[in-house]
Protein backbone atom coordinates (compact mmCIF):
# COMPACT_ATOMS: atom_id res chain seq x y z
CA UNK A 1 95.04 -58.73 -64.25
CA UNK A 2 91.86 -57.23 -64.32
CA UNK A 3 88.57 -59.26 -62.80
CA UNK A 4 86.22 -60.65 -65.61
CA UNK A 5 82.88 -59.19 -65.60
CA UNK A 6 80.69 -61.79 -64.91
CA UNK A 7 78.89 -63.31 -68.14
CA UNK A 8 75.35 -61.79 -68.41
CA UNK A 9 72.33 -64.55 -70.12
CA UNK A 10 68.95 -64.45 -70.26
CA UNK A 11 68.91 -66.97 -67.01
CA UNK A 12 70.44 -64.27 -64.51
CA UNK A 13 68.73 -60.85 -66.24
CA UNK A 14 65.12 -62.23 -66.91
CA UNK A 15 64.46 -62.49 -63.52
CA UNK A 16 65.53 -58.94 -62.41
CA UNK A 17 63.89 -57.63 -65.52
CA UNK A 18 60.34 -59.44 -64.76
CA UNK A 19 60.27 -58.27 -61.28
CA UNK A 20 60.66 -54.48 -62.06
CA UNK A 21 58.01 -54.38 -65.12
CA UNK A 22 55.62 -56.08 -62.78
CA UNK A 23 56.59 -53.12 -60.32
CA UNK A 24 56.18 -50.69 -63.18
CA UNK A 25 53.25 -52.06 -64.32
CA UNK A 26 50.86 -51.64 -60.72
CA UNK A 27 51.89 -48.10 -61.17
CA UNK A 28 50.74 -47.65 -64.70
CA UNK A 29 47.59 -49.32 -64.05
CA UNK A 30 46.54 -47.52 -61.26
CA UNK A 31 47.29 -44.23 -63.02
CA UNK A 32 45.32 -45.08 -66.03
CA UNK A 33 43.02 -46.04 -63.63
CA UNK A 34 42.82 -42.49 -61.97
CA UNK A 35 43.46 -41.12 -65.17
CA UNK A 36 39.83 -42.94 -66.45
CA UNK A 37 38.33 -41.84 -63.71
CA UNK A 38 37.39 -45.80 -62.62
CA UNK A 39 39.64 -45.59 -59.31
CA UNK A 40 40.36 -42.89 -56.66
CA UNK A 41 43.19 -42.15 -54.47
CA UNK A 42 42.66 -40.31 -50.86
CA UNK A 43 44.62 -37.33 -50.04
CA UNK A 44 47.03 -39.45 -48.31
CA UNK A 45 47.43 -41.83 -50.89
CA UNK A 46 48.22 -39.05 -53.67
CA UNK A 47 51.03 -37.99 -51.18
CA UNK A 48 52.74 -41.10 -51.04
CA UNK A 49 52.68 -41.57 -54.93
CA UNK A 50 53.52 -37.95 -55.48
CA UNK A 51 50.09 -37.74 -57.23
CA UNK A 52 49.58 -33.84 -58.18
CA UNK A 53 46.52 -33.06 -60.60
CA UNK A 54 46.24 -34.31 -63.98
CA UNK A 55 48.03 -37.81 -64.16
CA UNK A 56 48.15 -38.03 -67.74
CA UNK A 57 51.43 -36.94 -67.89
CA UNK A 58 52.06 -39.15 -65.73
CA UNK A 59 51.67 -41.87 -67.58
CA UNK A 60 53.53 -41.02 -70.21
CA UNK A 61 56.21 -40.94 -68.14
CA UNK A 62 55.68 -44.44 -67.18
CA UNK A 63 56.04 -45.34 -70.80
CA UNK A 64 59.61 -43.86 -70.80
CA UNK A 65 60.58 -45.85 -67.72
CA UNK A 66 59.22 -49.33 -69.11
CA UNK A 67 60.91 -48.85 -72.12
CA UNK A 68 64.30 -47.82 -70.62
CA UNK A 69 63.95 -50.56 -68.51
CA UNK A 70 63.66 -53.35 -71.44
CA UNK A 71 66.41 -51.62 -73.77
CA UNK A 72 68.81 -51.70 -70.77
CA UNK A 73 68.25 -55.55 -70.10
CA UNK A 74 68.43 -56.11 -73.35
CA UNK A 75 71.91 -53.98 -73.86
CA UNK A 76 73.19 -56.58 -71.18
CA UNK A 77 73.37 -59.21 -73.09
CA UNK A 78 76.37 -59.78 -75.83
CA UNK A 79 73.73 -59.93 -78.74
CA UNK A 80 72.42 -56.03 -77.96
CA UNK A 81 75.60 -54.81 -76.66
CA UNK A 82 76.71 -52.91 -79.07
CA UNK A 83 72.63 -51.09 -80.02
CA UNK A 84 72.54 -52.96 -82.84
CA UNK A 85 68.41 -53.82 -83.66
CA UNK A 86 67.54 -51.36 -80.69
CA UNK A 87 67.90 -48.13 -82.69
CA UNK A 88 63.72 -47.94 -83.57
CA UNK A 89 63.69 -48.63 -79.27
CA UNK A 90 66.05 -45.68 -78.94
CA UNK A 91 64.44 -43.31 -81.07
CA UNK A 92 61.08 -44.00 -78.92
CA UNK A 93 62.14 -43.94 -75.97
CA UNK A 94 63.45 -40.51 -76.55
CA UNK A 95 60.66 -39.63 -78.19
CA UNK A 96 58.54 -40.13 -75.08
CA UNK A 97 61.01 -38.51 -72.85
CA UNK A 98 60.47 -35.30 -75.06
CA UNK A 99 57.02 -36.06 -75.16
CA UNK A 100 56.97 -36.23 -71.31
CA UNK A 101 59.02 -32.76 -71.04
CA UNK A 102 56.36 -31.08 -73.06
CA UNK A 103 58.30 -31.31 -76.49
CA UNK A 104 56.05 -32.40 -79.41
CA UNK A 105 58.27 -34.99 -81.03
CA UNK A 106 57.56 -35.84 -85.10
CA UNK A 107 57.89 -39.25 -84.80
CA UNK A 108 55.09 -39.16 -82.76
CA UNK A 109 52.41 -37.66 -84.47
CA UNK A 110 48.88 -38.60 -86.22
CA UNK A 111 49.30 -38.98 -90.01
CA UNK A 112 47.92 -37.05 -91.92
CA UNK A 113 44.55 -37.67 -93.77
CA UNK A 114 43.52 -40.47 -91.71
CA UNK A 115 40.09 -40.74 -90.40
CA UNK A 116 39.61 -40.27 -86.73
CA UNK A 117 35.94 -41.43 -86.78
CA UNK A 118 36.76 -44.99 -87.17
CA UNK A 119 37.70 -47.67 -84.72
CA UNK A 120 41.50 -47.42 -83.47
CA UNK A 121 44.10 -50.13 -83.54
CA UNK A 122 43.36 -50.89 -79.88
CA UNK A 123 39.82 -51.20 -80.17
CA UNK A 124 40.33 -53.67 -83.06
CA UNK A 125 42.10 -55.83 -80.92
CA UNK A 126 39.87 -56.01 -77.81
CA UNK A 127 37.04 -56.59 -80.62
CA UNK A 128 38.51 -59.50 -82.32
CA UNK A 129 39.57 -61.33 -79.02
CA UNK A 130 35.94 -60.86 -77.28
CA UNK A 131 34.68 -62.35 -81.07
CA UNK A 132 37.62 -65.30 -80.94
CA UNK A 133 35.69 -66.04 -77.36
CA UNK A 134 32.68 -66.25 -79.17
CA UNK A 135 33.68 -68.34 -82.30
CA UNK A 136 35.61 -71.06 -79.93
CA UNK A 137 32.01 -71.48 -77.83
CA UNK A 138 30.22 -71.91 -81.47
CA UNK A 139 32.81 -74.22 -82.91
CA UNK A 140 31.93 -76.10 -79.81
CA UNK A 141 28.27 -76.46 -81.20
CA UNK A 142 27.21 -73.71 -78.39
CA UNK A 143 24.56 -71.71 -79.91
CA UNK A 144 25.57 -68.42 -81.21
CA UNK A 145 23.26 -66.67 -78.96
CA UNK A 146 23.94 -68.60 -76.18
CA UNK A 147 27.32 -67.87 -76.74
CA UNK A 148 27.14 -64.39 -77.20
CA UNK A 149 25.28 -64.15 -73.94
CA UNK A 150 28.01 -65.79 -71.71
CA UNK A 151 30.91 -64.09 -73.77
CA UNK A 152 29.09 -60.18 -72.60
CA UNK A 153 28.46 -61.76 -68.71
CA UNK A 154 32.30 -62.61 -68.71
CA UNK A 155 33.70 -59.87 -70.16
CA UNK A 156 31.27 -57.27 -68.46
CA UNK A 157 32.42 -58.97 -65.09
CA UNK A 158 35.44 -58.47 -65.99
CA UNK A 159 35.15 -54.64 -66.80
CA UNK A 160 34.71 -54.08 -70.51
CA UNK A 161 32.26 -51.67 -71.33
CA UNK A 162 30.30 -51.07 -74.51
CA UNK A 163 31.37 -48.52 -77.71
CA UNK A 164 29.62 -45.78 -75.54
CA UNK A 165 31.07 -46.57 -72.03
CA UNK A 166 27.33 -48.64 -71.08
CA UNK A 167 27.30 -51.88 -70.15
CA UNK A 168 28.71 -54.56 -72.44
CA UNK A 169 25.57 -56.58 -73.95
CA UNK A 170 25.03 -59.53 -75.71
CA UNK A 171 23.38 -56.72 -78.39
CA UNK A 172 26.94 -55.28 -78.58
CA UNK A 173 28.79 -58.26 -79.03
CA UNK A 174 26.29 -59.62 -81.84
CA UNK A 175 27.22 -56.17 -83.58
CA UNK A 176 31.02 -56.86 -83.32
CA UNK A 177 30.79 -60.31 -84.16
CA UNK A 178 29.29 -59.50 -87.25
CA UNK A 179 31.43 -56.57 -88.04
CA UNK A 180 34.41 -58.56 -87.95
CA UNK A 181 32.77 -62.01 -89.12
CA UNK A 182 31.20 -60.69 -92.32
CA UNK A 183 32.08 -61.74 -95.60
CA UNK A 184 33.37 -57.95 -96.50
CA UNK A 185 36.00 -58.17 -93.69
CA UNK A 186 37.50 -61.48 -94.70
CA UNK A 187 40.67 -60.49 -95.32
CA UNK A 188 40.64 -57.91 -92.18
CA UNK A 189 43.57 -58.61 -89.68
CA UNK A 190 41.36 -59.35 -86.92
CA UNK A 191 39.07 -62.53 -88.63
CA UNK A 192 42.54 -63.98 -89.86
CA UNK A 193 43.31 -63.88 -86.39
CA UNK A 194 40.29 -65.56 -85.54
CA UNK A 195 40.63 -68.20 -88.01
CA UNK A 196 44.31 -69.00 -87.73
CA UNK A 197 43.49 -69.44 -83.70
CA UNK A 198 40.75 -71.78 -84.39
CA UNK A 199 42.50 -73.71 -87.12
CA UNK A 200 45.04 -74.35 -84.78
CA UNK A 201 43.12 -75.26 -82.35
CA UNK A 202 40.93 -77.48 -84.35
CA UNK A 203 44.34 -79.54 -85.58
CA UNK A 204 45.07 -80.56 -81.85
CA UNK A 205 44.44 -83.94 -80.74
CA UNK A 206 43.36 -82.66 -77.76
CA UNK A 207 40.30 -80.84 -79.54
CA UNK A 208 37.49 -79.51 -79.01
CA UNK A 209 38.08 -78.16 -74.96
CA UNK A 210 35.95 -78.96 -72.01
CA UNK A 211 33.30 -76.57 -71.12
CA UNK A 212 34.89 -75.92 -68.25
CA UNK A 213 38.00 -75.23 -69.97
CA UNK A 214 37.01 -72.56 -72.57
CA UNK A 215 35.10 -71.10 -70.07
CA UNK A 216 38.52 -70.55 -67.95
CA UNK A 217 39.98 -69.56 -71.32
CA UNK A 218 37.19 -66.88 -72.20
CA UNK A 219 37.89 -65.59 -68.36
CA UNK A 220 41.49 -65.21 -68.95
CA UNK A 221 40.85 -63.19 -71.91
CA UNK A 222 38.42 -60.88 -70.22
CA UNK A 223 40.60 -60.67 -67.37
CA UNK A 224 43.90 -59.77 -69.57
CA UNK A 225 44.77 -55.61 -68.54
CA UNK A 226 46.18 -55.46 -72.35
CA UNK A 227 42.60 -55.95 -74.01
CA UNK A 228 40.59 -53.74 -71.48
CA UNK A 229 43.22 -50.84 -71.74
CA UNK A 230 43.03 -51.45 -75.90
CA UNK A 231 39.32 -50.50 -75.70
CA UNK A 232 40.73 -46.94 -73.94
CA UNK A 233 43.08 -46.24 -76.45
């Protein structure tokens, strides 16, 4: 009789799974990093990570392996075994291997007749979070200057730079606020964001926060890789 494989949950692969895409993820940041010209390696250092030239490929590359490494967690347990709801996965993951080998995949390609000059998805996102910051500190009767002001000093601590790479300023922020807060945009993804968050927020007992604790909230935000790599995009 043969041995039973051993029965594979979410309790026994999570763990596994989280420790490698933390491992994955050191490497993609400091590549972007290199690759954004906001961190250098030594000599040395570009030996031991086998560092050659451009890293933008690179990185790509890195996209491949993160991906590989959630579909095959996923394909461990009895729900996924059989690839069913991982084809869309599949198909981009082998996208970005060809993209990687030098292969210019169509499924991965601008579409055409859309405007370049605009803001990207990305940059949309990192916008309306900084703004969320900025509507919790108001909602907690904090000026909206005021609140501007610390929103720029914690994210510019943090990193974030301004549309043209400068320093993030409370000017900026005032701009993006309104860009996303004006009466035009109300039904733009990013304010219904805004709004849901704060409606929920609002309907908790526990409302409004401390100072203290939107201000650890705000820094959280600011200090989230996801939202500064968004404004790279």
């Amino acid at each position: 009789m043969m041995d039973e494989q051993p029965v594979v949950t979410a309790d026994n692969w999570l763990p596994r799974l989280a420790k490698q895409l933390q491992d994955l993820d050191v490497i993609f940041l400091t590549l972007d990093r290199i690759n954004s010209g906001t961190f250098r390696f030594s000599e040395e250092d570009e030996k031991c990570f086998g560092i050659e030239g451009d890293v933008a490929p690179d990185i790509t590359h890195q996209y491949a392996r993160v991906l590989s490494r959630i579909i095959d967690g996923l394909e461990r347990l009895p729900e996924f075994s059989d690839g069913t709801g991982l084809v869309a996965l599949r198909a981009l993951q082998i996208d970005l291997v060809a993209l990687d080998e030098g292969n210019n995949p169509r499924r991965l390609r601008p579409r055409e007749g859309r405007s370049v000059g605009a803001d990207n998805a990305g940059r949309r996102i990192a916008k309306a979070n900084l703004v969320l910051c900025v509507r919790l500190l108001e909602e907690m009767n904090v000026s909206e200057t005021q609140a501007r002001i610390r929103v720029a000093s914690i994210f510019a601590a943090a990193g974030h730079r301004g549309k043209q790479g400068g320093p993030l300023s409370p000017g900026t922020v005032y701009n993006w606020r309104n860009e996303i807060m004006s009466v035009d945009e109300v039904g733009s993804p990013g304010r219904r964001m805004i709004e849901t968050e704060l409606d929920k927020w609002k309907s908790n007992p526990a409302w409004p926060p401390s100072d203290e604790e939107a201000t650890a909230f705000i820094e959280r935000r600011a200090a989230n890789p996801i939202f500064s790599l968004a404004h790279t995009t």
